[in-house]
N, C-alpha and C. Protein backbone atom coordinates (compact mmCIF):
# COMPACT_ATOMS: atom_id res chain seq x y z
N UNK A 1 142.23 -30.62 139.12
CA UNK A 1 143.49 -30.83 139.79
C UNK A 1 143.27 -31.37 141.21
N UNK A 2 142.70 -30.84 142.05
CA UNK A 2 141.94 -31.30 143.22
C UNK A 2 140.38 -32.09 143.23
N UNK A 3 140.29 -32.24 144.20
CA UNK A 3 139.03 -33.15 144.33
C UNK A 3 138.00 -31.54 144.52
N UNK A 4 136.71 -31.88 144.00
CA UNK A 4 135.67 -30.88 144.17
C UNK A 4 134.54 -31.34 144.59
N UNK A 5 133.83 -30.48 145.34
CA UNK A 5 132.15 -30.56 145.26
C UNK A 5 131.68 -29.40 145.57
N UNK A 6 130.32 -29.67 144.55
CA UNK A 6 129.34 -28.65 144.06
C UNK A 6 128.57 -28.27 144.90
N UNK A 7 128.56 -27.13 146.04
CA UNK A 7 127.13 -26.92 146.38
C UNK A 7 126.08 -26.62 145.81
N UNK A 8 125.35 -26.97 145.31
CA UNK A 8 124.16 -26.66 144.44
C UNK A 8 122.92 -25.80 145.21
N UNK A 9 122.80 -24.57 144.50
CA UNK A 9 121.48 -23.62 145.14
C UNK A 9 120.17 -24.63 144.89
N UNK A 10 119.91 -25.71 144.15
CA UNK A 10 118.73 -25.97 143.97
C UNK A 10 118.67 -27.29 145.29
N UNK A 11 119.84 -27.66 145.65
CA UNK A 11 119.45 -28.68 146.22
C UNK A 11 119.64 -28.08 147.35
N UNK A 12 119.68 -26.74 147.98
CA UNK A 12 119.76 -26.10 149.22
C UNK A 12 118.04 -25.69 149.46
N UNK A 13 117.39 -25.52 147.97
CA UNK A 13 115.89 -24.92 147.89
C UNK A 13 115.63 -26.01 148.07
N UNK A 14 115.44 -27.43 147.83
CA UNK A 14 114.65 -28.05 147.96
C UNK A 14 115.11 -28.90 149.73
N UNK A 15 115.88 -28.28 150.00
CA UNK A 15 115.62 -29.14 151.43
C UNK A 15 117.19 -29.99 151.56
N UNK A 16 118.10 -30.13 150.81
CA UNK A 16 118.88 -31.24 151.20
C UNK A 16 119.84 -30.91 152.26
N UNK A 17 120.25 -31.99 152.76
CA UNK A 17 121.50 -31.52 153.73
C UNK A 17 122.76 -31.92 153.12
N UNK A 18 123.03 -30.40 152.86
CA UNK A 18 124.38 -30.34 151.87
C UNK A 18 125.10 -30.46 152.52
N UNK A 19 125.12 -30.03 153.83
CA UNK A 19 126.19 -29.58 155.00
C UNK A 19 126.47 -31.14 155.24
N UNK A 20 125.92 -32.16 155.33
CA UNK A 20 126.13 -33.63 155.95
C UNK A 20 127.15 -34.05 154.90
N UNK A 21 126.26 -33.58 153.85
CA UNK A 21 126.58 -34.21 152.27
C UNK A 21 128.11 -34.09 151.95
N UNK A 22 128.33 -32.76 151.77
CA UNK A 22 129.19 -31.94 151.96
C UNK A 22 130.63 -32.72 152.62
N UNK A 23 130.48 -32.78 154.17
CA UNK A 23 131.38 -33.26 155.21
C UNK A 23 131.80 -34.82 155.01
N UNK A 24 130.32 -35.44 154.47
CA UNK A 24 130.88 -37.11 154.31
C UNK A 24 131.70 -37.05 153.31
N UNK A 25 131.34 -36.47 152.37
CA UNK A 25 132.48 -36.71 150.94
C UNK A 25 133.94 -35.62 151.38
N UNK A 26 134.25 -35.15 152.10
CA UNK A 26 135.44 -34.45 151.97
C UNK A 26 136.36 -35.12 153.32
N UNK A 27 135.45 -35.87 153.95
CA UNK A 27 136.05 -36.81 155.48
C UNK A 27 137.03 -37.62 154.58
N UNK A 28 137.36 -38.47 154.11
CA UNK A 28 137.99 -39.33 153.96
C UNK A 28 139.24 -38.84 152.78
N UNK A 29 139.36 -37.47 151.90
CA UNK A 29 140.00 -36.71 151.52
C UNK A 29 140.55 -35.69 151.92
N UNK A 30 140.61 -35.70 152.75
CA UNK A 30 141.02 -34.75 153.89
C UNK A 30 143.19 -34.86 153.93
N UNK A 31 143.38 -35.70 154.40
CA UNK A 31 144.48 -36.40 154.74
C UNK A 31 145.48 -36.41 153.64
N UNK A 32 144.69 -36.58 152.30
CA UNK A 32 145.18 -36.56 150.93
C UNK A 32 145.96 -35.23 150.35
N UNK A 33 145.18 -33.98 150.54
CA UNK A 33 145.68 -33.03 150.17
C UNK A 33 144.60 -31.85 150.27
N UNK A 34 144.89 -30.46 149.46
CA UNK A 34 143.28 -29.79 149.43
C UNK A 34 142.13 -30.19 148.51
N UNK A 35 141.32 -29.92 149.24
CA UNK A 35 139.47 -29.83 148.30
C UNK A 35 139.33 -28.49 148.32
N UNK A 36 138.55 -28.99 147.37
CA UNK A 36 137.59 -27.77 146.94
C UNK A 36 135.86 -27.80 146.94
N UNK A 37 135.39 -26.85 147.85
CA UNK A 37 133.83 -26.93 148.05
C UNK A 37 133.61 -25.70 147.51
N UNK A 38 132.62 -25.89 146.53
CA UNK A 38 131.97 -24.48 146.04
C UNK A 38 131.10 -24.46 145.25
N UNK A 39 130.17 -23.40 145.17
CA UNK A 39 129.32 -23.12 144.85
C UNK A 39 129.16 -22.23 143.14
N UNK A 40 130.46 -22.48 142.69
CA UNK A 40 130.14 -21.55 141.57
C UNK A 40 130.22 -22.05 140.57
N UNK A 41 129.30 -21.44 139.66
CA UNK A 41 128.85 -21.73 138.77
C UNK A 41 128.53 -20.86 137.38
N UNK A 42 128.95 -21.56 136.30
CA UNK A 42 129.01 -20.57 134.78
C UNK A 42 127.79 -19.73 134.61
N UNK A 43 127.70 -18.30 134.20
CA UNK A 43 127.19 -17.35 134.27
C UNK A 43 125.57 -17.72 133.83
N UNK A 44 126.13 -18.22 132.67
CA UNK A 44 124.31 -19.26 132.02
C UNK A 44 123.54 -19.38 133.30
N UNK A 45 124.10 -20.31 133.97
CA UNK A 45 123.04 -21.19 134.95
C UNK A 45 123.05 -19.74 135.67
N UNK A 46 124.00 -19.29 136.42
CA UNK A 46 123.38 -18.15 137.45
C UNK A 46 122.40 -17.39 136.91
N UNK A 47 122.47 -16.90 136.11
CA UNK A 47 120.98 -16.34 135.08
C UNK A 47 119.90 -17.29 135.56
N UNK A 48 119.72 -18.70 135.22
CA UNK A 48 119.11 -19.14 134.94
C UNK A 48 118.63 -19.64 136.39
N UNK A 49 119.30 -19.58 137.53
CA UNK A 49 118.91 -19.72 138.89
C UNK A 49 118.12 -18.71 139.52
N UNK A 50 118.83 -17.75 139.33
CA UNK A 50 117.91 -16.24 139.93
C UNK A 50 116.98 -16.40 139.31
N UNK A 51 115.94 -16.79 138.17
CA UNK A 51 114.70 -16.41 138.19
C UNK A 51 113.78 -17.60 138.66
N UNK A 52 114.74 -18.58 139.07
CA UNK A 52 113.61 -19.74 139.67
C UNK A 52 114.00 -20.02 141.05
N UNK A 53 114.87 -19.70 141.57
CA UNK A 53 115.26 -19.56 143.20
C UNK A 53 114.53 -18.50 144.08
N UNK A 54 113.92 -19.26 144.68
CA UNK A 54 113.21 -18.08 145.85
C UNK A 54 113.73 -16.83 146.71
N UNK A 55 113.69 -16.17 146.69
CA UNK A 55 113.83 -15.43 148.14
C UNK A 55 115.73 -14.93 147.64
N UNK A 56 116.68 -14.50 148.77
CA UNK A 56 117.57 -14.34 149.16
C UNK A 56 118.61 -15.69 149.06
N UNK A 57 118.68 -16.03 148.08
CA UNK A 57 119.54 -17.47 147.84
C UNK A 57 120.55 -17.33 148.12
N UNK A 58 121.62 -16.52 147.80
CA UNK A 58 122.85 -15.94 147.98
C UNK A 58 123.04 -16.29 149.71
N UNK A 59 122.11 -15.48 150.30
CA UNK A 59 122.52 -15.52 151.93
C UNK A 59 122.39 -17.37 152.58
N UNK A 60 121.62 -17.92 151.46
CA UNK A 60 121.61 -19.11 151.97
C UNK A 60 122.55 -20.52 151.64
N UNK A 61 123.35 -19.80 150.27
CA UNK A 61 124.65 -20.32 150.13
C UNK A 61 125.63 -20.14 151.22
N UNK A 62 125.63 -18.73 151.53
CA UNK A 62 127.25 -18.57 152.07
C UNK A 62 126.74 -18.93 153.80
N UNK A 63 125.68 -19.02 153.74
CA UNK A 63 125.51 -19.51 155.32
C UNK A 63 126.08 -21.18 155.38
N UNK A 64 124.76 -21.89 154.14
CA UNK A 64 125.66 -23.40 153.80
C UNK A 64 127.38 -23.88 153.91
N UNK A 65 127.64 -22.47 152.87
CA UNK A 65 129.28 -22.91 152.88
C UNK A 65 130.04 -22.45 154.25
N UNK A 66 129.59 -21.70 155.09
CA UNK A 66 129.84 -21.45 156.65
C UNK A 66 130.07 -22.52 157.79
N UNK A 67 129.10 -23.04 157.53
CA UNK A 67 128.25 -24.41 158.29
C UNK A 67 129.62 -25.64 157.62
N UNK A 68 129.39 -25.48 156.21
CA UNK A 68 130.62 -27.08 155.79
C UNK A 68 132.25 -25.83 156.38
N UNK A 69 132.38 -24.94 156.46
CA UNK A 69 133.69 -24.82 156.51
C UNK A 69 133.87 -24.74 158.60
N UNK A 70 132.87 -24.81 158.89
CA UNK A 70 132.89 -25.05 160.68
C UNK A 70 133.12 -26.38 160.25
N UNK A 71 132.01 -26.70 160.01
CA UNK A 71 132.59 -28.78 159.75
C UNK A 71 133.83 -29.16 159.89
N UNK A 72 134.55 -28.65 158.70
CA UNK A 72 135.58 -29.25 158.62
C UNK A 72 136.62 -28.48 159.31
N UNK A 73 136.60 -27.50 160.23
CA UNK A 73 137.67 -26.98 161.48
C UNK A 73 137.58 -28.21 162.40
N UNK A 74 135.78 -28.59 162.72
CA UNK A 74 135.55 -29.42 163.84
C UNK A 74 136.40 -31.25 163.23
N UNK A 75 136.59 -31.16 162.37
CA UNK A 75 137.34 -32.50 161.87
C UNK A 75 138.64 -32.42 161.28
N UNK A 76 139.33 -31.36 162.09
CA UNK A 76 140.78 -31.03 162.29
C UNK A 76 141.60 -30.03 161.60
N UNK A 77 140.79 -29.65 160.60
CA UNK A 77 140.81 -28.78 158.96
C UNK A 77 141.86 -27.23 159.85
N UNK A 78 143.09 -27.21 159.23
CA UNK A 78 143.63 -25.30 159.77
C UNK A 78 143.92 -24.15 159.17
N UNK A 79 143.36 -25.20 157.67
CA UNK A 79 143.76 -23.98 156.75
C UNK A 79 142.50 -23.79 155.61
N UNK A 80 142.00 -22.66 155.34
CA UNK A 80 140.68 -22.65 154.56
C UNK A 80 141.09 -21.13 153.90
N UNK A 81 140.88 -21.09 152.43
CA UNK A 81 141.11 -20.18 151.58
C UNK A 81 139.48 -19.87 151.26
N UNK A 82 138.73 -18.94 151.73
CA UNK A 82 137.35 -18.41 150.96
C UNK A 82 137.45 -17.55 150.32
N UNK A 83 136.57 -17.74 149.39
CA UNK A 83 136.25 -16.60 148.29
C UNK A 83 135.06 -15.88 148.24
N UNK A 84 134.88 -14.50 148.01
CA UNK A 84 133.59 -14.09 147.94
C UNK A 84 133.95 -13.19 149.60
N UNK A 85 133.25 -11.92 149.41
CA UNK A 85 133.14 -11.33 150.57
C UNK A 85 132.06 -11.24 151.39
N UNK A 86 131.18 -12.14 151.19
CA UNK A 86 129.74 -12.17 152.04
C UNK A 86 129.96 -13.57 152.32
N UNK A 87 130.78 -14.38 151.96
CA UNK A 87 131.04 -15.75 151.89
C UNK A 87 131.79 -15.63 153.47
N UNK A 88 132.96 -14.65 153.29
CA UNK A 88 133.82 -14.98 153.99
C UNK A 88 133.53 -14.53 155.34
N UNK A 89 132.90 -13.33 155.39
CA UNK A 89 132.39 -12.76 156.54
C UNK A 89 131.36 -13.91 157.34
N UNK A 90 130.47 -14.56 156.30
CA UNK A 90 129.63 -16.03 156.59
C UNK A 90 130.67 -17.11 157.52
N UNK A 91 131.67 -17.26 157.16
CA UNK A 91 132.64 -18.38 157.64
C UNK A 91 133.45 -17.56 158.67
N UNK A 92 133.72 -16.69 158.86
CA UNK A 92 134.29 -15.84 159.95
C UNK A 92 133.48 -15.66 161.46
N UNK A 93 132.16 -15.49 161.06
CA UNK A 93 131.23 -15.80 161.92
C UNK A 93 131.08 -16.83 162.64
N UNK A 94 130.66 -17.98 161.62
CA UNK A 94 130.34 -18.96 161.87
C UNK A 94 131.59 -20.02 163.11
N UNK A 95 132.96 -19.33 162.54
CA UNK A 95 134.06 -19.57 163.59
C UNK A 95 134.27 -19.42 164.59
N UNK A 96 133.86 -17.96 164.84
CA UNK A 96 133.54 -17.16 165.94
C UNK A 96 135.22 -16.63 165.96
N UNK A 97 135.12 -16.34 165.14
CA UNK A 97 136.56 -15.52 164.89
C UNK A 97 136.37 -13.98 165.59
N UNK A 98 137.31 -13.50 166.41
CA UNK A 98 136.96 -12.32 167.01
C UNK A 98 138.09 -11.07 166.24
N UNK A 99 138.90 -11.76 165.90
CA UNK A 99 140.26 -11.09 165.26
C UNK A 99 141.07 -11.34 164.13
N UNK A 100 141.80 -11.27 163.47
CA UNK A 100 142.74 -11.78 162.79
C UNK A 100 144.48 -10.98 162.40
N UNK A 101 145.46 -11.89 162.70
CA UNK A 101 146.62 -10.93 162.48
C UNK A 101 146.42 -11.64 161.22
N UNK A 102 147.47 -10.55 160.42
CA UNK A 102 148.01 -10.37 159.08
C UNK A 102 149.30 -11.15 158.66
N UNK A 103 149.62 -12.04 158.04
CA UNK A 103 150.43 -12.67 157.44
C UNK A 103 150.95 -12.46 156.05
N UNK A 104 151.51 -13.05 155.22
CA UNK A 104 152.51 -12.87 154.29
C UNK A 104 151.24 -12.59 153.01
N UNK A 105 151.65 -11.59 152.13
CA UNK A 105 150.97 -11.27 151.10
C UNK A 105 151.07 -12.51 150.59
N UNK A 106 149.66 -13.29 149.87
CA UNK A 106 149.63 -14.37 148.34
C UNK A 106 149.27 -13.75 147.19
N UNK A 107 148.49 -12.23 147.16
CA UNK A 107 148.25 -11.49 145.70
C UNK A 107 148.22 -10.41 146.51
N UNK A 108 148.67 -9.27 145.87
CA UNK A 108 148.18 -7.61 145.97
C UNK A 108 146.61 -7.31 146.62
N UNK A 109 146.57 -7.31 147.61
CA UNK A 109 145.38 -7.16 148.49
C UNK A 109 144.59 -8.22 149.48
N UNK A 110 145.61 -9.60 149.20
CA UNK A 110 144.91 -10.91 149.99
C UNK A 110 145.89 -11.33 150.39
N UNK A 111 145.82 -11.89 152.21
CA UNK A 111 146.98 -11.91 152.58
C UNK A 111 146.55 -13.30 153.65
N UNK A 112 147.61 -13.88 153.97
CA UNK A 112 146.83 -14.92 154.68
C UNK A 112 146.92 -14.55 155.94
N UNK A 113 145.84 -15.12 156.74
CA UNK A 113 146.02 -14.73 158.39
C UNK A 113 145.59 -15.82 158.99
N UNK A 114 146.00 -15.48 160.57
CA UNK A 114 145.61 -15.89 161.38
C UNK A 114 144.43 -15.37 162.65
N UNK A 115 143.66 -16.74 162.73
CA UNK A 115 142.40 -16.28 163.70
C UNK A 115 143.05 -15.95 165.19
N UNK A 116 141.81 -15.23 165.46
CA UNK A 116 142.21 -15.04 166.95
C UNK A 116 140.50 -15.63 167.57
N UNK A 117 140.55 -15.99 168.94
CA UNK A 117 139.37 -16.19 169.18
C UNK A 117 138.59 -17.26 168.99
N UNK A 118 139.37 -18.41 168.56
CA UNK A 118 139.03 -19.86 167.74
C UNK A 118 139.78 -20.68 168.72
N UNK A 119 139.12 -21.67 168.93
CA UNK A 119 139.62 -22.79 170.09
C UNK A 119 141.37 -22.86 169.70
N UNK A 120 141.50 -22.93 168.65
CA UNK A 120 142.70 -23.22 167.99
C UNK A 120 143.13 -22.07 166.59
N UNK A 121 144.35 -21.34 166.66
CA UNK A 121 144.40 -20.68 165.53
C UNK A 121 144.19 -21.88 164.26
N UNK A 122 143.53 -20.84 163.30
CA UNK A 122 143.13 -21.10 161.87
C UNK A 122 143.81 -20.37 161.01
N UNK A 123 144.58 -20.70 159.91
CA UNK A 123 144.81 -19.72 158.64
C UNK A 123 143.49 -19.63 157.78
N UNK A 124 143.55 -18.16 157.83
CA UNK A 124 142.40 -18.08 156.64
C UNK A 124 143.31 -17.47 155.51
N UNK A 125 142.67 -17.93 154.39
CA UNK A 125 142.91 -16.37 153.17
C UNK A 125 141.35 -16.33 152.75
N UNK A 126 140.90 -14.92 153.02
CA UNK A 126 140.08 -14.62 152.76
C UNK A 126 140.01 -13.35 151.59
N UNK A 127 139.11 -13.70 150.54
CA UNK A 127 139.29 -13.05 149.35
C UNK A 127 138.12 -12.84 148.49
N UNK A 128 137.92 -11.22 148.52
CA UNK A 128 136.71 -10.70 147.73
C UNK A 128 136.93 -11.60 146.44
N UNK A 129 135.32 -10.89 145.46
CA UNK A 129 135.68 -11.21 144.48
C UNK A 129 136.36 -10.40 143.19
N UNK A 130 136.69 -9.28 143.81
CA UNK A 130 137.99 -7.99 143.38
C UNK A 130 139.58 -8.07 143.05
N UNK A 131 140.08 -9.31 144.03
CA UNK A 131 140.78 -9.83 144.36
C UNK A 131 141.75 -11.12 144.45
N UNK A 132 142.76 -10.78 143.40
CA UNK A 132 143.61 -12.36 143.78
C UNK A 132 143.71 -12.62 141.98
N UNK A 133 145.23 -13.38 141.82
CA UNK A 133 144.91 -14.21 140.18
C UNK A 133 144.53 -15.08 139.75
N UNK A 134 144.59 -15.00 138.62
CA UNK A 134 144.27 -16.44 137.99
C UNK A 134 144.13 -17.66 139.03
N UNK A 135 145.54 -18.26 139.33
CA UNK A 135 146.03 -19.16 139.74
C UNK A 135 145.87 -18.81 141.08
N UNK A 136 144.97 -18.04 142.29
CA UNK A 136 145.14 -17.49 143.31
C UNK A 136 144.56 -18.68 144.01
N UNK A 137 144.30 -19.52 143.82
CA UNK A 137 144.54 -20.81 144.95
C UNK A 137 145.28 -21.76 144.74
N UNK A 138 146.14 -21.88 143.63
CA UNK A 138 147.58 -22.49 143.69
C UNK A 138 148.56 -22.08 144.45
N UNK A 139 148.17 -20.26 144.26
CA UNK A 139 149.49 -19.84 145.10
C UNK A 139 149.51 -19.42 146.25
N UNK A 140 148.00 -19.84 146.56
CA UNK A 140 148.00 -19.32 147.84
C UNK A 140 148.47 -20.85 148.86
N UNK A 141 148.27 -21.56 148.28
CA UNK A 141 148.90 -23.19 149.24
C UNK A 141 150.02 -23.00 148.88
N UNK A 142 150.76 -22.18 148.16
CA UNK A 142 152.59 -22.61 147.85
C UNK A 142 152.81 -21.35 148.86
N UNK A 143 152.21 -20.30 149.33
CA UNK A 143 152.72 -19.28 149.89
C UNK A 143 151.96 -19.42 151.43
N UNK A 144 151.84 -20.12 151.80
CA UNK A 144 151.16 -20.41 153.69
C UNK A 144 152.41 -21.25 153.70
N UNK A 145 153.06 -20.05 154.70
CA UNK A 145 154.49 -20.79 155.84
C UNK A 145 154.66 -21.43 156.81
């Protein structure tokens, strides 16, 4: 339905700059409507990553997806829906988010907010993976006021 890209754990192990990668392909879609950047992937392959991925891979995704979601604040971006709770805490950081008020429920436990502490407020919805429906990023762009 939207435009996507894959962060890939193997091309984070071998060295690439996803983060560049990442930012060139979502620069010129930007204007259009939302993207989608992410990293996930059908249960098969995650099996099949953990036993050939080195080290702490996980921490080196959600740092990656940290890094592209600063990117795209710094190229005008005000609204970013993350998923994953080590993800989001990753991109909260990386903002230098010091606060956040609470805004209008989009599912039973995920609510959208606003940053505090950011050159410019940001809406986040930030959302475990406990959390949110089916359709919880359809409705979360029909429900940001």
């Amino acid at each position: 339905m939207y435009p996507s890209f894959l962060v890939d754990p193997f091309a984070i192990v071998r060295g690439e700059d996803i983060v560049t990668a990442a930012l060139r392909w979502a620069r010129p879609l930007l204007g259009q409507g939302p993207v989608l950047l992410h990293a996930t992937q059908p249960a098969r392959n995650v099996t099949a990553a953990k036993s050939r991925l080195p080290g702490d891979i996980a921490s080196r995704i959600e740092n990656t997806l940290a890094s592209i979601a600063r990117g795209l604040v710094d190229m005008g971006v005000g609204r970013l829906i993350v998923a994953g709770g080590e993800t989001s805490g990753a991109v909260v950081g990386a903002l230098g988010v010091t606060g956040l008020v609470i805004g209008p429920e989009i599912s039973p436990g995920v609510p959208w907010t606003w940053t505090l502490g950011t050159p410019r407020p940001l809406a986040l919805a930030l959302k475990s993976g406990n959390f949110g429906s089916r359709d919880f990023f359809l409705d979360a762009w029909e429900r940001l006021p």
